[in-house]
N, C-alpha and C. Protein backbone atom coordinates (compact mmCIF):
# COMPACT_ATOMS: atom_id res chain seq x y z
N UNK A 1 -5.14 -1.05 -0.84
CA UNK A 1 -4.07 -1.99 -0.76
C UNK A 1 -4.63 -3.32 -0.28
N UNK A 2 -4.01 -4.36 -0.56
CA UNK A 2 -4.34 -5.79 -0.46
C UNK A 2 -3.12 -6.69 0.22
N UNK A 3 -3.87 -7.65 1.03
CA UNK A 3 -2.85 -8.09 1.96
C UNK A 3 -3.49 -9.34 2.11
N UNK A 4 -2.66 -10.57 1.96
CA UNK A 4 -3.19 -11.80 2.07
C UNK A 4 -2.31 -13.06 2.78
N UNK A 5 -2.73 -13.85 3.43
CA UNK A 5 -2.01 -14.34 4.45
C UNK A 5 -2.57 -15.95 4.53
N UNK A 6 -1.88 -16.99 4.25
CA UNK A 6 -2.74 -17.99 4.31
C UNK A 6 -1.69 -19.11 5.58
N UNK A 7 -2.30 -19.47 6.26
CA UNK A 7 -2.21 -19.96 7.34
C UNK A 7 -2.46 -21.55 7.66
N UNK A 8 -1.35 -22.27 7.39
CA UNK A 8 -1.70 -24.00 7.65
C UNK A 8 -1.66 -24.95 8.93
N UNK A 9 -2.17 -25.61 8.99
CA UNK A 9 -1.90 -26.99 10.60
C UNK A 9 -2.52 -26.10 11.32
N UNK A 10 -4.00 -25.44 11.04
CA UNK A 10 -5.02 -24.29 11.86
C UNK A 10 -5.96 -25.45 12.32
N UNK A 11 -5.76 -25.62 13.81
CA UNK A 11 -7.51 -26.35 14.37
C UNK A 11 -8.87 -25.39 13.98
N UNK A 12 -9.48 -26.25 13.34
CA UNK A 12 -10.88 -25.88 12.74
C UNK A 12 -11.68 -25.00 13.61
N UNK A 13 -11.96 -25.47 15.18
CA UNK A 13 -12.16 -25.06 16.20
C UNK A 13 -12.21 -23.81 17.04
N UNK A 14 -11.22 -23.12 16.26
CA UNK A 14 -10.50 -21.82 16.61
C UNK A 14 -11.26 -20.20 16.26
N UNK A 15 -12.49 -21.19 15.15
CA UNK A 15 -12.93 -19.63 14.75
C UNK A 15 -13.55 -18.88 15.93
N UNK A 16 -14.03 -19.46 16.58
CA UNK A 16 -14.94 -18.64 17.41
C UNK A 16 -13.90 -17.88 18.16
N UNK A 17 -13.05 -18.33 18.67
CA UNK A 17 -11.79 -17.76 19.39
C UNK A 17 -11.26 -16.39 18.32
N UNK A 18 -11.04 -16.98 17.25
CA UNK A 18 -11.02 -15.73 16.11
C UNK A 18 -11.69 -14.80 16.02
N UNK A 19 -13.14 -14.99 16.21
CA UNK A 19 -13.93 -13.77 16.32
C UNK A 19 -13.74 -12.88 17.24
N UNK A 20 -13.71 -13.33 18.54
CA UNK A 20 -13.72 -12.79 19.82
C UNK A 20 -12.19 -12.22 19.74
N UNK A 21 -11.49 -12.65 19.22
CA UNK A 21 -9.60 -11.63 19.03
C UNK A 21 -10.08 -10.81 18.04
N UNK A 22 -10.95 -10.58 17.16
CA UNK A 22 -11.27 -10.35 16.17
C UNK A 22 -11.82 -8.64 16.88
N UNK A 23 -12.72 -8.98 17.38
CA UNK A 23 -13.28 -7.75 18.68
C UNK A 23 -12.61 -6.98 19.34
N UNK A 24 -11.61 -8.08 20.14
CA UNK A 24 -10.62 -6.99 20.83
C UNK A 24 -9.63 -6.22 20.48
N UNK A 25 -9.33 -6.84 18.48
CA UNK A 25 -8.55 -6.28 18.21
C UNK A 25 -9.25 -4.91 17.09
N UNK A 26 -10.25 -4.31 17.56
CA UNK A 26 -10.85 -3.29 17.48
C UNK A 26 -12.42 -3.73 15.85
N UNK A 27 -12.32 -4.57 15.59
CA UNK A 27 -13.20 -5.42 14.50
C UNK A 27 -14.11 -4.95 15.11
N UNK A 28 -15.13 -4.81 13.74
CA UNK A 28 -16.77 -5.21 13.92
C UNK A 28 -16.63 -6.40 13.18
N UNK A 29 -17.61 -6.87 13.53
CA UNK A 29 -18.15 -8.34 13.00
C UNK A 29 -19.27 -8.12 11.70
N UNK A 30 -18.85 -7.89 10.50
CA UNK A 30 -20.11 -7.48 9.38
C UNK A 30 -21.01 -8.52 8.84
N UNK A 31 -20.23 -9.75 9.02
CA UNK A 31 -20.86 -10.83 7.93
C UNK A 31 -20.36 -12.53 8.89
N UNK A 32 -21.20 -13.22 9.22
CA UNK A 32 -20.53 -14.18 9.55
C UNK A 32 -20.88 -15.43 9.36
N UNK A 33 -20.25 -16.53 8.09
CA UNK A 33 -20.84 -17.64 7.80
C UNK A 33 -20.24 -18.92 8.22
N UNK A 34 -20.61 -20.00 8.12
CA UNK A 34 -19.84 -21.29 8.62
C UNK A 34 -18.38 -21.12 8.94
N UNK A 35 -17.77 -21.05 7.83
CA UNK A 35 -16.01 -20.81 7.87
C UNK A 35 -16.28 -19.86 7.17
N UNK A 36 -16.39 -18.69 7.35
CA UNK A 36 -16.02 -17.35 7.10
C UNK A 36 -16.10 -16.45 8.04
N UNK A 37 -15.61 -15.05 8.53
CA UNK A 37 -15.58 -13.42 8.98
C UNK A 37 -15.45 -13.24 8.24
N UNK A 38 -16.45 -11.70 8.26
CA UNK A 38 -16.16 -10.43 7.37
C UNK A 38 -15.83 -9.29 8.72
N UNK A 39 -15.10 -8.51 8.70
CA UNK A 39 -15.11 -7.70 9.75
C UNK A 39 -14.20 -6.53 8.83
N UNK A 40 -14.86 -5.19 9.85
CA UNK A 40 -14.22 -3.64 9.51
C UNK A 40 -13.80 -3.24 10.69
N UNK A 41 -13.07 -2.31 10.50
CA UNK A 41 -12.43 -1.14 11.37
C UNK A 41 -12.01 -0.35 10.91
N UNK A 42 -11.69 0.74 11.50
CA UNK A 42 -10.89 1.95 11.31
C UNK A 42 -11.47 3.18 10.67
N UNK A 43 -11.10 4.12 10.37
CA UNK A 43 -11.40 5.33 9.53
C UNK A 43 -10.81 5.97 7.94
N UNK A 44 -11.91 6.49 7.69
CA UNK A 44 -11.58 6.80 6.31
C UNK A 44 -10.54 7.89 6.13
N UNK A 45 -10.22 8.30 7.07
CA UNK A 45 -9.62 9.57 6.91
C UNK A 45 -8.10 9.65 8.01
N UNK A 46 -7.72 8.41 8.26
CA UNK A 46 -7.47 7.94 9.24
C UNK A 46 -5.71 7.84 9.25
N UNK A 47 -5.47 7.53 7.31
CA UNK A 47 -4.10 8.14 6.74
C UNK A 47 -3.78 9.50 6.82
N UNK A 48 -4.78 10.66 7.52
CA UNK A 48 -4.17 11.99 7.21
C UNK A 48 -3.60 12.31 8.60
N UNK A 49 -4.17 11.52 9.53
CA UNK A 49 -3.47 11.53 11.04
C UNK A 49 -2.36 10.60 12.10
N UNK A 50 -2.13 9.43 10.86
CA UNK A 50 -1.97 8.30 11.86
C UNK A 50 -0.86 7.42 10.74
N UNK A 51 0.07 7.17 11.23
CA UNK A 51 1.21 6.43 10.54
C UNK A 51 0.89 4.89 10.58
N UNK A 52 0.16 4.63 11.46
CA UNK A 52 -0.24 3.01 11.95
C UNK A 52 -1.29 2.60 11.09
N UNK A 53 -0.70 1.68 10.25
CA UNK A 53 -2.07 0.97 9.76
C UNK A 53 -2.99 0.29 9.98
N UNK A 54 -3.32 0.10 11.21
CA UNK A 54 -4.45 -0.49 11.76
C UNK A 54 -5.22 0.25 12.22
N UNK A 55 -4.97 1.61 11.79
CA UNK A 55 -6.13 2.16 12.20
C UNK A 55 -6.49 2.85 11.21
N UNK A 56 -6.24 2.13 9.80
CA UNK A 56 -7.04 2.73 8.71
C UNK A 56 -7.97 1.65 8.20
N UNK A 57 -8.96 2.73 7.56
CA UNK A 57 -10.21 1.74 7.26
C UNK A 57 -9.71 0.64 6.51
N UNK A 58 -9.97 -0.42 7.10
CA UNK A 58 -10.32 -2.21 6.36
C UNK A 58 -11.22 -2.88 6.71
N UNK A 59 -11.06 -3.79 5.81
CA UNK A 59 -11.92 -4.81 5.48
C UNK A 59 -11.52 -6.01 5.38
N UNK A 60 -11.70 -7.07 6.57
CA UNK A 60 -10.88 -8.07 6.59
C UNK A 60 -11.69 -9.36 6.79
N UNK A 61 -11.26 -10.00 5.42
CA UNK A 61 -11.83 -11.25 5.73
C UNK A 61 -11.48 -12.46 6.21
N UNK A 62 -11.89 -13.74 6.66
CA UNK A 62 -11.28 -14.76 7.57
C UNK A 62 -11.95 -15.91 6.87
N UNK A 63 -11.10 -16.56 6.07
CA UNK A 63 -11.79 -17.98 5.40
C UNK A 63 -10.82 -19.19 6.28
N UNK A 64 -11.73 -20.23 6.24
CA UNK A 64 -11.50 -21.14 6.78
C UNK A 64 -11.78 -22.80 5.74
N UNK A 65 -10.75 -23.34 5.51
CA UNK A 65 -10.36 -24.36 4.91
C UNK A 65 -10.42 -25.51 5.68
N UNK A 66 -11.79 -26.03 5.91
CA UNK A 66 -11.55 -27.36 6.53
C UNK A 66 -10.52 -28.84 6.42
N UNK A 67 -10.55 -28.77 4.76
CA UNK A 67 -10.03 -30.08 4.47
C UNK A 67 -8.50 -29.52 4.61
N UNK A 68 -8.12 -28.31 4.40
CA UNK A 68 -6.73 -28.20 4.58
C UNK A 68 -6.08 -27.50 5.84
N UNK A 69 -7.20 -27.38 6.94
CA UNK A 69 -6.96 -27.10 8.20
C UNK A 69 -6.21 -25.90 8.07
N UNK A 70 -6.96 -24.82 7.22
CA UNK A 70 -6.11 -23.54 6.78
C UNK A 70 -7.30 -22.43 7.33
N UNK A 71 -6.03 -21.59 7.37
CA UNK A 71 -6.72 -19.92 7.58
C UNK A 71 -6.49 -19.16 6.58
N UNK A 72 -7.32 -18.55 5.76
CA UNK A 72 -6.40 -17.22 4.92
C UNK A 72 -7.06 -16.28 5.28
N UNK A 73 -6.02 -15.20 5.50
CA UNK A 73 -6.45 -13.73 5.84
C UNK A 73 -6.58 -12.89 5.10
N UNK A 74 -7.76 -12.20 4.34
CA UNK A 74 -7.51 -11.00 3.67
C UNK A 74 -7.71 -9.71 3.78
N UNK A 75 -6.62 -9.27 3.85
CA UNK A 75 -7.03 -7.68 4.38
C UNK A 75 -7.27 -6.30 3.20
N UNK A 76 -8.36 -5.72 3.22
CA UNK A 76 -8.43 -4.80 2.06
C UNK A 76 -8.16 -3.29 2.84
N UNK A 77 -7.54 -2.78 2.76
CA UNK A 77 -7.11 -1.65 3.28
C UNK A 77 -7.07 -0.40 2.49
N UNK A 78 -8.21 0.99 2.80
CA UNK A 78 -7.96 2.17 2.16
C UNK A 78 -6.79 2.86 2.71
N UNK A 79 -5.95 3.30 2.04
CA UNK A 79 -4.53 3.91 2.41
C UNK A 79 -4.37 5.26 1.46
N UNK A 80 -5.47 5.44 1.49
CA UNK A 80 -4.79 6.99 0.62
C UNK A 80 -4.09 7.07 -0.13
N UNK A 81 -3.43 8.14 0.15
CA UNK A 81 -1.95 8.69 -0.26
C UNK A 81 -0.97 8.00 0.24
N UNK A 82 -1.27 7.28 1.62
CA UNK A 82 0.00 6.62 1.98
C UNK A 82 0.48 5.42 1.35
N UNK A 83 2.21 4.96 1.56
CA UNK A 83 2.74 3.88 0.52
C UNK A 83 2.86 2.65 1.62
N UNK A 84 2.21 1.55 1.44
CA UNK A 84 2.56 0.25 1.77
C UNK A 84 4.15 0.29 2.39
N UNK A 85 4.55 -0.33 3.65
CA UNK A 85 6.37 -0.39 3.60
C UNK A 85 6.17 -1.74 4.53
N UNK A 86 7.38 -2.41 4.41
CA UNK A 86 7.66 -3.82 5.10
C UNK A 86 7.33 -3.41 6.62
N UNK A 87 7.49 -2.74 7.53
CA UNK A 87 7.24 -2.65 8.38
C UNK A 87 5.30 -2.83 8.80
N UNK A 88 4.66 -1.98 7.70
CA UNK A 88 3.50 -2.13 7.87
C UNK A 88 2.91 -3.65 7.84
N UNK A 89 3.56 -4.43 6.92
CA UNK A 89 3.39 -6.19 6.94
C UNK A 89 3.56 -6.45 8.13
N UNK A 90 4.79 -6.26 8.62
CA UNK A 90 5.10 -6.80 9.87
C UNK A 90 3.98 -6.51 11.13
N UNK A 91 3.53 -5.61 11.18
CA UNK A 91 2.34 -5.34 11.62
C UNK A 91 1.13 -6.33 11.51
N UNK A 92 0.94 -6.60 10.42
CA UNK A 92 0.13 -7.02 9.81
C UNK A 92 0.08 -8.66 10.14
N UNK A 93 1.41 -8.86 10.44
CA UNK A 93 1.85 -10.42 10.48
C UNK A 93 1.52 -10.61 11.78
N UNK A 94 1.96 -9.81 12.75
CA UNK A 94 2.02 -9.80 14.17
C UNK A 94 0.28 -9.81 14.49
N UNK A 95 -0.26 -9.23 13.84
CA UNK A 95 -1.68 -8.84 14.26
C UNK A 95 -2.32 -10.59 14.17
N UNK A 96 -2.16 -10.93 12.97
CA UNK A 96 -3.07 -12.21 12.49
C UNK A 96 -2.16 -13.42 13.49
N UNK A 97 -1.33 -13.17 13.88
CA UNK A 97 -0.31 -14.51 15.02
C UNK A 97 -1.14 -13.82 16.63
N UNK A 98 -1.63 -12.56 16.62
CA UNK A 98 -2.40 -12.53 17.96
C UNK A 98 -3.90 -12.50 18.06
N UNK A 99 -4.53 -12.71 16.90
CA UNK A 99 -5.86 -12.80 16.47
C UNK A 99 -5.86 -14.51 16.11
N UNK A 100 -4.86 -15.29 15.68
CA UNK A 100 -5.27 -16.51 16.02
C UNK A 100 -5.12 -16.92 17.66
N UNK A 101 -4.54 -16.57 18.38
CA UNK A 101 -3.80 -16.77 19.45
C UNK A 101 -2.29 -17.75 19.64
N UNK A 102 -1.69 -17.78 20.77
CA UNK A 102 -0.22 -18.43 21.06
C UNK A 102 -0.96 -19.80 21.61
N UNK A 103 -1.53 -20.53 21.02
CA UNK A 103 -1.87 -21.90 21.24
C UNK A 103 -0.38 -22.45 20.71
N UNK A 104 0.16 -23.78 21.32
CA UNK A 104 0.94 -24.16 20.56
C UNK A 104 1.12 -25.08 19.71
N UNK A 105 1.56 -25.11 18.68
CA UNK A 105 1.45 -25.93 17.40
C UNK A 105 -0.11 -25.39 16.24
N UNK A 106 -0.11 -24.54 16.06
CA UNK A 106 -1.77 -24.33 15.59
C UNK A 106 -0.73 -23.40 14.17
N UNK A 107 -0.01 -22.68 14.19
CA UNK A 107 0.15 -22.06 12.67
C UNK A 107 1.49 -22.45 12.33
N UNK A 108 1.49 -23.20 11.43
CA UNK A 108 2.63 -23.34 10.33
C UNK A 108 2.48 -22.27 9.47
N UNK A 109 3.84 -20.91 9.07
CA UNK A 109 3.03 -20.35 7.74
C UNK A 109 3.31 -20.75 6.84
N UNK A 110 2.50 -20.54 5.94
CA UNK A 110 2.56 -20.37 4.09
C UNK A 110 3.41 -19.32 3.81
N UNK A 111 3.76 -19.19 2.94
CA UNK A 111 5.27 -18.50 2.52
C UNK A 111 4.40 -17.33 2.28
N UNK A 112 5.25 -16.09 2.96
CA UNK A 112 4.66 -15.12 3.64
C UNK A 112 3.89 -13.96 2.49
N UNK A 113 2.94 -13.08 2.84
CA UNK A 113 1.62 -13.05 1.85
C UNK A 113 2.50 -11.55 1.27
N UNK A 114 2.14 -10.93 0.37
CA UNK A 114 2.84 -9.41 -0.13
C UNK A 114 2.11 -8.39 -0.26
N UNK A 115 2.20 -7.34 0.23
CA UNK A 115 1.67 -6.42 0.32
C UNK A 115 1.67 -5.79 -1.29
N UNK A 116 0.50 -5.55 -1.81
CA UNK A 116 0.46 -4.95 -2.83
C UNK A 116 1.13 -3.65 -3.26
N UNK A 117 2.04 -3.54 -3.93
CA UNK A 117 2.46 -2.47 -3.83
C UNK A 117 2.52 -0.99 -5.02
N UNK A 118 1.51 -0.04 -4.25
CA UNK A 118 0.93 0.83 -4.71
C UNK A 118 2.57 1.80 -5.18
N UNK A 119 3.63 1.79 -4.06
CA UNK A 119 4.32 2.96 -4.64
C UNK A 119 5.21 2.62 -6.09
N UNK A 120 5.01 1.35 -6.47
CA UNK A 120 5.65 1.77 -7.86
C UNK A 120 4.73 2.63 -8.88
N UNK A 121 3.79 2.44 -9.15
CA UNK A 121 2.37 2.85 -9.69
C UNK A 121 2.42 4.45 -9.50
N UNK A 122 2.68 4.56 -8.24
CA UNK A 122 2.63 6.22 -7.89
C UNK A 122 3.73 6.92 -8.22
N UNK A 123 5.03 5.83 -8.40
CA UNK A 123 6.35 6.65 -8.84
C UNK A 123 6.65 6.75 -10.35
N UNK A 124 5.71 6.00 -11.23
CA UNK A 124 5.28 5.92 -12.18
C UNK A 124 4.92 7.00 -12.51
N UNK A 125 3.50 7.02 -11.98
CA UNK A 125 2.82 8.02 -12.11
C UNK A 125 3.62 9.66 -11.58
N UNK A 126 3.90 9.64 -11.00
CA UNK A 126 4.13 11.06 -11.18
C UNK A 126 5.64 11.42 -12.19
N UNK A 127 6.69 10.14 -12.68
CA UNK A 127 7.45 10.39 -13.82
C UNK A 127 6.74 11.01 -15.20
N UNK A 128 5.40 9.90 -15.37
CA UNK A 128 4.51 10.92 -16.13
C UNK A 128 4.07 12.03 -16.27
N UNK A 129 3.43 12.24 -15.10
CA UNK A 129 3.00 13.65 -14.76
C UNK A 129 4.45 14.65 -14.72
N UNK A 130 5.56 14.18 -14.37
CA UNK A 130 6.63 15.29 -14.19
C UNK A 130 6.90 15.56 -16.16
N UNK A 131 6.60 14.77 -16.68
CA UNK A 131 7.10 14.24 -17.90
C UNK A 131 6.07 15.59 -19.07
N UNK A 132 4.64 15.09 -18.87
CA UNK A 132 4.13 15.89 -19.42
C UNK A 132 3.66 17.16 -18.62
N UNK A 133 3.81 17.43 -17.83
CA UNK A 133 4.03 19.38 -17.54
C UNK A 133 5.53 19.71 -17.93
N UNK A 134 6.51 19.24 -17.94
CA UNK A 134 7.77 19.64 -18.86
C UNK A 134 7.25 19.92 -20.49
N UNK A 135 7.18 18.92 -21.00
CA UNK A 135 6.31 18.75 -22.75
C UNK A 135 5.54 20.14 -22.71
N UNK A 136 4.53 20.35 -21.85
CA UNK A 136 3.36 21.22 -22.32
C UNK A 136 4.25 22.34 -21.81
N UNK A 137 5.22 22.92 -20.77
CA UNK A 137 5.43 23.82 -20.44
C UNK A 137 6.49 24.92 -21.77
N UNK A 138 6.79 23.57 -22.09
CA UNK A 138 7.19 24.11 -23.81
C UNK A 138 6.40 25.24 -24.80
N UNK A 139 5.13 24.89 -24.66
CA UNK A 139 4.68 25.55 -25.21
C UNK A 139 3.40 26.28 -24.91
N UNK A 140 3.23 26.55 -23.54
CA UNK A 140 1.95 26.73 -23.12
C UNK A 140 2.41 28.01 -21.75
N UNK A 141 2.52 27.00 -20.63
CA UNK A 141 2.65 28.17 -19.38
C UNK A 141 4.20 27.08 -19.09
N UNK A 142 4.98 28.43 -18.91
CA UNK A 142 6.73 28.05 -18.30
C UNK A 142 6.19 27.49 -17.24
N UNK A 143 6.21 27.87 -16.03
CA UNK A 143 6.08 27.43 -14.96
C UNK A 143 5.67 26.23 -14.54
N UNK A 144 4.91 25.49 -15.26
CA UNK A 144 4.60 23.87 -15.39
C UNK A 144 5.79 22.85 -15.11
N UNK A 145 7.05 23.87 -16.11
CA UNK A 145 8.61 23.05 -15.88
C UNK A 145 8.65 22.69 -14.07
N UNK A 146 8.18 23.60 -13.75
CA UNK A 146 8.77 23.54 -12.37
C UNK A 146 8.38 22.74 -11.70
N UNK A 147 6.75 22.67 -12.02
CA UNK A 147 6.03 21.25 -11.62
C UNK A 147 6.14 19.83 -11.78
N UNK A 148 7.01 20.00 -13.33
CA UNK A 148 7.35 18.68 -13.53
C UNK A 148 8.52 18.29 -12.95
N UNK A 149 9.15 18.97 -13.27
CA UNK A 149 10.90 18.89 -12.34
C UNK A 149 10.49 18.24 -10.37
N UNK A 150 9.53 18.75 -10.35
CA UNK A 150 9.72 18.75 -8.40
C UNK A 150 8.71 17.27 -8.89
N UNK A 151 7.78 16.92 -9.71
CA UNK A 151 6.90 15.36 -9.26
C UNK A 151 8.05 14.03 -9.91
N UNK A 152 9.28 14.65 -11.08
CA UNK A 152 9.92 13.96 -10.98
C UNK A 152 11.00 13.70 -9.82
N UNK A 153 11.29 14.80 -8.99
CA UNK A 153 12.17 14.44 -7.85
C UNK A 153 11.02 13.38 -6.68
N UNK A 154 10.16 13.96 -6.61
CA UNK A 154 9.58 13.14 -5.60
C UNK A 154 9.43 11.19 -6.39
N UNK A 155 9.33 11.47 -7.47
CA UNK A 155 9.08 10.09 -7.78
C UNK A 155 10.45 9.49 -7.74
N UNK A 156 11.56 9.94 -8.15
CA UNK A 156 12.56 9.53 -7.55
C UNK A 156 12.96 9.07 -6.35
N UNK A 157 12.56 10.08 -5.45
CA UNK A 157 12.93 9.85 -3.83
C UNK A 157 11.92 8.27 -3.61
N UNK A 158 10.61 8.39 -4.04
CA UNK A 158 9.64 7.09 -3.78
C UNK A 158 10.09 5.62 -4.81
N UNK A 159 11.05 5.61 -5.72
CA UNK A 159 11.69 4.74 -6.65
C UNK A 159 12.73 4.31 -5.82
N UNK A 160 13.27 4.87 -5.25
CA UNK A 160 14.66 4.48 -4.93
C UNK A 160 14.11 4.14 -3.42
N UNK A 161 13.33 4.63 -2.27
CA UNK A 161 13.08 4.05 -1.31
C UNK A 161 12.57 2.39 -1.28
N UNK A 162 11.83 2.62 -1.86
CA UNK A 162 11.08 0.90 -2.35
C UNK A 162 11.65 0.36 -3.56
N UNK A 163 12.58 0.83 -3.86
CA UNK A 163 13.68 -0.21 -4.59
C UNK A 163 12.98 -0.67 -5.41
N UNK A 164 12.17 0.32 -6.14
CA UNK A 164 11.37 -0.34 -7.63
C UNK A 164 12.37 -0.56 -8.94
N UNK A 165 12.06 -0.54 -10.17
CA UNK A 165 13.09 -0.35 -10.75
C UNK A 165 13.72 1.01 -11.55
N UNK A 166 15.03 0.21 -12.01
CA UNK A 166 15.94 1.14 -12.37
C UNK A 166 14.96 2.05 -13.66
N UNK A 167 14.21 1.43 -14.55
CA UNK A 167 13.82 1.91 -15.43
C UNK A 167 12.62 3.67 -14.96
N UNK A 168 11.75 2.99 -13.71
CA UNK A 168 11.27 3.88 -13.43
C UNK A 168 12.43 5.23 -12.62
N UNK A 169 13.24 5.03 -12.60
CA UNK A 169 14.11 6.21 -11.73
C UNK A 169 14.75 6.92 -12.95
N UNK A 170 15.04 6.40 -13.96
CA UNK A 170 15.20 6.98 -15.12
C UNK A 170 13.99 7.72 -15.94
N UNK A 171 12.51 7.37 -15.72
CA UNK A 171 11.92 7.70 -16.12
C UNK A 171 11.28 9.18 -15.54
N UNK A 172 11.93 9.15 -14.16
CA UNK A 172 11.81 10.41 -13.24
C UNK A 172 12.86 11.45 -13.49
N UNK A 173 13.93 11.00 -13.56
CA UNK A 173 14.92 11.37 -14.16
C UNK A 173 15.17 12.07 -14.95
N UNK A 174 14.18 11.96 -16.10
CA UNK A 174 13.64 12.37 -17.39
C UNK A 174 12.75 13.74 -17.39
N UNK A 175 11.45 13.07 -16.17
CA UNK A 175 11.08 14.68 -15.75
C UNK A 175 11.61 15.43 -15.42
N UNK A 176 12.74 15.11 -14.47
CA UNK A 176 13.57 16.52 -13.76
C UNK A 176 14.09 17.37 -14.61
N UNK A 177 14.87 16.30 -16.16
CA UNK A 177 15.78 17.19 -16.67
C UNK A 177 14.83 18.02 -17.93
N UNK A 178 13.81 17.36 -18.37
CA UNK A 178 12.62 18.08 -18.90
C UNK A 178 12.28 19.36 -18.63
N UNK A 179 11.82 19.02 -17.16
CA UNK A 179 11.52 20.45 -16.75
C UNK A 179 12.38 21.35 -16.69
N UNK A 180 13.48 21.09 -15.78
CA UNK A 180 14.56 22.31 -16.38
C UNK A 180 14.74 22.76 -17.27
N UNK A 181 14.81 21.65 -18.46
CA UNK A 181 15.36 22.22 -19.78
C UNK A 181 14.34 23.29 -20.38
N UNK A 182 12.85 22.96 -19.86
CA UNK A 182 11.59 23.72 -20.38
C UNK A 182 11.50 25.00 -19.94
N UNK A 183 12.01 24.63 -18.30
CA UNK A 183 11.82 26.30 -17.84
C UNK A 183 12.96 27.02 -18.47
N UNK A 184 14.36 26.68 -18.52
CA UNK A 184 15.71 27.46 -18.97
C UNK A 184 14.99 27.85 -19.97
N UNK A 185 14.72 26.89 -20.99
CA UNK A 185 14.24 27.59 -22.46
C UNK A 185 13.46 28.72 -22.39
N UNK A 186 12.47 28.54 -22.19
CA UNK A 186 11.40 29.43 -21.88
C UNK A 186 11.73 31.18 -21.88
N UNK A 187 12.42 30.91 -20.35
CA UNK A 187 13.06 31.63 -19.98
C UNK A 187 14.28 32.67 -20.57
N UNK A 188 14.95 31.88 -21.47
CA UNK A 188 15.76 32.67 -22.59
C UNK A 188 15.10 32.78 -23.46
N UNK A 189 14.11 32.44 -24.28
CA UNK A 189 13.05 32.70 -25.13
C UNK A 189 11.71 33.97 -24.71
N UNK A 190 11.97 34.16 -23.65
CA UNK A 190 11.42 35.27 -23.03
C UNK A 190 11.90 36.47 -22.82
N UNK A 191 12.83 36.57 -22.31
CA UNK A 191 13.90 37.62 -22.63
C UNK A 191 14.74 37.97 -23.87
N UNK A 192 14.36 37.33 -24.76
CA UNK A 192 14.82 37.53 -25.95
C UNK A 192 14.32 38.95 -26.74
């Protein structure tokens, strides 16, 4: 996931102060050029224990815009299985307002950065996947219906939380009633 944050009316001055918030706020320091940080933290494995995203592995970089007295933040974040949610931004927002510090007058923001968002992609994806184990369960192994039926409910439940669109909830939709229809069939075609 990708997270980007650009930051204006920044005293130039500040990086070093950046680095050192940069530290305490659990950073290594990987790469460090004129107006740039590169810094990591966290663990790779770090989504199978921990709801907080700051303590999954990233990669965050810190550019610095002299002529436009700017900061942009970019954060590259492995997240697994887990889905991006507004709250995690907010996090995210809060972190880079205490990694510049409460100097006053130093950040005007830029209209606020968006979290890339992986769960439409995944609710996608598993309408597909619910989609074709219904199809193949037609004619191959019944029980597939069942698989497709339950990745279209979950892609549903993940469509309608993040308010993706209507098209993809229909497209889940599609798996559920697939699969049923594949296993029913089946099923009377078996006992026949």
């Amino acid at each position: 996931m990708q997270y980007q944050k650009t930051l204006n009316n920044v005293n130039p001055s500040i990086l070093l102060k950046v680095e050192q918030n940069l530290r305490t706020k659990g950073f290594k320091i990987k790469n460090k050029g004129n107006n740039s940080l590169e810094a990591s933290r966290g663990s790779e494995f770090a989504q199978l224990y921990s709801f907080d995203i700051r303590k999954y592995k990233t990669v965050l970089n810190v550019t610095l815009d002299t002529k436009a007295n700017s900061f942009t933040f970019s954060y590259e974040i492995k997240m697994g299985g887990a889905i991006p949610t507004s709250d995690d931004q907010q996090k995210l927002d809060q972190e880079i307002q205490e990694i510049l510090g409460n100097e006053s007058g130093i950040v005007q923001a830029s209209p606020s950065g968006q979290l890339t968002n992986a769960a439409f992609d995944l609710s996608k994806m598993y309408a597909i996947g619910g989609l074709l184990l219904g199809f193949i369960s037609l004619f191959i192994i019944r029980y597939l219906a069942i698989g497709g039926a339950s990745l279209g409910a979950v892609g549903v439940y993940l469509t309608i939380k993040n308010k993706s669109s209507w098209k993809i909830i229909l497209l889940n939709v599609g798996a559920i009633v697939l699969g049923i229809f594949s296993f029913v069939l089946s099923e009377i075609l078996v006992h026949q």
